[in-house]
C-alpha atoms as a PDB file:
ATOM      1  CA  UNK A   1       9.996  -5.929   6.447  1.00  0.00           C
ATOM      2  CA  UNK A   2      12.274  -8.348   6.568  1.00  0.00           C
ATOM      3  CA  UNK A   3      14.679 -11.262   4.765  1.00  0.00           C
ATOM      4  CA  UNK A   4      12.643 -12.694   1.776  1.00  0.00           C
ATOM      5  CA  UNK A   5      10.432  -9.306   1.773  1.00  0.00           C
ATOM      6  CA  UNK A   6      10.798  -7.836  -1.800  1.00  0.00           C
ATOM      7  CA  UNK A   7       8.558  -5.096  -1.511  1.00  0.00           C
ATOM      8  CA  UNK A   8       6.871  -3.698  -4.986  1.00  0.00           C
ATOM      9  CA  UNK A   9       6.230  -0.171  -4.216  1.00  0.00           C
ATOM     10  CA  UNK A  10       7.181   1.756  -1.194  1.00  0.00           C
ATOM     11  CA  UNK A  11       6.178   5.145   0.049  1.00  0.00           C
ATOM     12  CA  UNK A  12       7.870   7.315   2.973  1.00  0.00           C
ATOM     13  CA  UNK A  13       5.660   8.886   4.935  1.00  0.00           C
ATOM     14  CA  UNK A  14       6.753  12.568   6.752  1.00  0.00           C
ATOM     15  CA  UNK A  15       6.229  10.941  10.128  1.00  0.00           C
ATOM     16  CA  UNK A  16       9.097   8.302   9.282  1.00  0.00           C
ATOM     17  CA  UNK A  17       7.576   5.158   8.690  1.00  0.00           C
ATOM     18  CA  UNK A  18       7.617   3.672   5.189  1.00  0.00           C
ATOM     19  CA  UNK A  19       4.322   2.132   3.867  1.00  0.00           C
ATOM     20  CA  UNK A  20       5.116  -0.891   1.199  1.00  0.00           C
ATOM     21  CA  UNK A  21       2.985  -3.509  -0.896  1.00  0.00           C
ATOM     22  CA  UNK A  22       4.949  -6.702  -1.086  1.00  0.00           C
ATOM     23  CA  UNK A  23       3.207  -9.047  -3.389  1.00  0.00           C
ATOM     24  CA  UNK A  24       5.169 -11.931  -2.731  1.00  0.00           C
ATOM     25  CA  UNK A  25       3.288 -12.371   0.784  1.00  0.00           C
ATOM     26  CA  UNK A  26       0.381 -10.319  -0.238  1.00  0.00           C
ATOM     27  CA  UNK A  27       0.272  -7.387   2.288  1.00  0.00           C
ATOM     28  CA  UNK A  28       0.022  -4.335   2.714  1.00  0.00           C
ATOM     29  CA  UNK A  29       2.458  -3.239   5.861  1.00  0.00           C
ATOM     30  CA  UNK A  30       3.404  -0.018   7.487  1.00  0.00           C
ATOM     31  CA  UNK A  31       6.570   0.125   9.408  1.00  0.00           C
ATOM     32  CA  UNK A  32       7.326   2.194  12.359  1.00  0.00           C
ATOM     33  CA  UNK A  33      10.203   4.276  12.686  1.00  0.00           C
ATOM     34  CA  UNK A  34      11.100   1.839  15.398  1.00  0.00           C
ATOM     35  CA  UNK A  35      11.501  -1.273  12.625  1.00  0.00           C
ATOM     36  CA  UNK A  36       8.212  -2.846  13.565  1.00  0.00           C
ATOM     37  CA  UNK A  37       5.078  -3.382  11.572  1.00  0.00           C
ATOM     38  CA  UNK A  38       2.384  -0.837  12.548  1.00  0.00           C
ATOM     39  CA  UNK A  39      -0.573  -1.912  10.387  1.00  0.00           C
ATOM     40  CA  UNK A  40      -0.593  -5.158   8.088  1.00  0.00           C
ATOM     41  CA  UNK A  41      -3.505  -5.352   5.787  1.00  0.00           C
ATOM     42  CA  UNK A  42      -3.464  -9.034   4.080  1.00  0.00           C
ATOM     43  CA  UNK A  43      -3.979  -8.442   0.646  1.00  0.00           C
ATOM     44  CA  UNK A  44      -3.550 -11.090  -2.454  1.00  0.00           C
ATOM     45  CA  UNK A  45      -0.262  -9.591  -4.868  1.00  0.00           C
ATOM     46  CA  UNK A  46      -0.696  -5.603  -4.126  1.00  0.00           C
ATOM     47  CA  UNK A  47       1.406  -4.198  -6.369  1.00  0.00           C
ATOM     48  CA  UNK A  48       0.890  -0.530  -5.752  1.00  0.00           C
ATOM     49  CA  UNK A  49      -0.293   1.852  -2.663  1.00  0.00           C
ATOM     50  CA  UNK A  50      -1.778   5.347  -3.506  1.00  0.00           C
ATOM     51  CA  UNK A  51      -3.230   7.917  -1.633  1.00  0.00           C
ATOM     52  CA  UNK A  52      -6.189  10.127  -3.398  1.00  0.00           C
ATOM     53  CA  UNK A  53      -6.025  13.415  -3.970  1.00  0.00           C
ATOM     54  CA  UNK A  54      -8.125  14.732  -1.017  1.00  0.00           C
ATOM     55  CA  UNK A  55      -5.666  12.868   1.485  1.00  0.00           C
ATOM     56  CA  UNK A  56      -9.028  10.606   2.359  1.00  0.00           C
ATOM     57  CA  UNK A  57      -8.458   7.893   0.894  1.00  0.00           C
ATOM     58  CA  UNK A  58      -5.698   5.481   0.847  1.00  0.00           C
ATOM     59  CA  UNK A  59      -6.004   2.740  -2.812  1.00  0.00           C
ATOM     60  CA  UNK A  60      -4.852  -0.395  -2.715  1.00  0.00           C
ATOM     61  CA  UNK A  61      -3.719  -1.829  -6.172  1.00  0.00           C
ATOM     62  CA  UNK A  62      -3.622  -5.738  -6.882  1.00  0.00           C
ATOM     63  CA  UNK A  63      -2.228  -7.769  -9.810  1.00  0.00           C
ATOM     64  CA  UNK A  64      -3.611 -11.073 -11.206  1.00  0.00           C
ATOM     65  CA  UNK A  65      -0.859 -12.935 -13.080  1.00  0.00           C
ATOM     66  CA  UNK A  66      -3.682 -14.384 -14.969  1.00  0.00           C
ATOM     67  CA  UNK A  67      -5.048 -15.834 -11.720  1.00  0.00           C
ATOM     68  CA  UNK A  68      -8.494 -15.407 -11.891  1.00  0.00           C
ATOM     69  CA  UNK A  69      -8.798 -14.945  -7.744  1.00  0.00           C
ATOM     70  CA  UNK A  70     -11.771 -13.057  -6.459  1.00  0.00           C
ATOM     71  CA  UNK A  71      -9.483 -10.092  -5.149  1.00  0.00           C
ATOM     72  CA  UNK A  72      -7.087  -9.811  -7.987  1.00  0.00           C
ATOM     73  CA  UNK A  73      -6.594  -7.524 -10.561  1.00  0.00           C
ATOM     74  CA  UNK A  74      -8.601  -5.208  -8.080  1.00  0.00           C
ATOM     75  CA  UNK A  75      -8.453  -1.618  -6.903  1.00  0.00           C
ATOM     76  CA  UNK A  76      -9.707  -1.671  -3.205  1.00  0.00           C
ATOM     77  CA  UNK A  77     -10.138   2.336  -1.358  1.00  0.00           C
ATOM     78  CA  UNK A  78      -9.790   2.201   2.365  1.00  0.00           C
ATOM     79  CA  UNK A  79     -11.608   6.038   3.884  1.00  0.00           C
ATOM     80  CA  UNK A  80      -8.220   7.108   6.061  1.00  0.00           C
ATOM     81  CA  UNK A  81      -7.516  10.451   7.385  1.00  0.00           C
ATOM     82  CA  UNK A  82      -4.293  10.728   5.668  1.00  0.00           C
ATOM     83  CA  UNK A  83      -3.995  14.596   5.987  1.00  0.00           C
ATOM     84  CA  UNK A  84      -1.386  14.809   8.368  1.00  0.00           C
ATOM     85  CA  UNK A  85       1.454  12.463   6.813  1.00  0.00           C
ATOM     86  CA  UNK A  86       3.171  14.030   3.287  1.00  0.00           C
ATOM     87  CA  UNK A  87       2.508  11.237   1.375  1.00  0.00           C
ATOM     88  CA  UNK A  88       2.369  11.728  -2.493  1.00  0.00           C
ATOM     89  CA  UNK A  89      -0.890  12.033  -3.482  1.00  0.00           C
ATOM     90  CA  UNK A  90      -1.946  10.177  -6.922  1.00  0.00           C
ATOM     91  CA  UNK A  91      -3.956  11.954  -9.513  1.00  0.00           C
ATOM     92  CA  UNK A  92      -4.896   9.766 -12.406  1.00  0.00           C
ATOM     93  CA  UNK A  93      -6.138  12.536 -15.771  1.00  0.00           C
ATOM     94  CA  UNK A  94      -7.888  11.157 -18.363  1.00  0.00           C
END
């Protein structure tokens, strides 16, 4: 992350590194403990990052502002072995 980054959600993983959705450059970005960018997933105006209740799973939310964009207004799942870092898990009850 850096100037003009304005990050919409942000998690902090135990291992240090903070995971963030910044939708004004639509990505997804984890960043080291170091400062650097780990993993960058390019993803149209994510708005939220979840992980799923198994610690399997990470979700990736996106927003449309009534832009009618193939990959907006989406929830994507990526299959990640997220066991290991205390993330909080999300757990949706209907």
């Amino acid at each position: 992350m850096g100037p003009g980054d304005f990050p919409d959600d942000l998690k902090l993983a135990s291992d240090g590194s903070v995971w963030a959705a910044d939708a004004h450059v639509d990505r997804f970005v984890v960043v080291g403990t170091e400062g650097n960018p780990r993993t960058i997933i390019a993803v149209p105006l994510v708005t939220s990052v979840c992980v799923g209740g198994d610690r399997r799973n990470l979700y990736i939310v996106t927003g449309s502002c009534g832009d009618p964009g193939e990959n907006r207004g989406r929830i994507f799942r990526i299959e990640a072995d997220l066991r290991d870092l205390a993330l909080p898990p999300t757990r949706i009850r209907g």
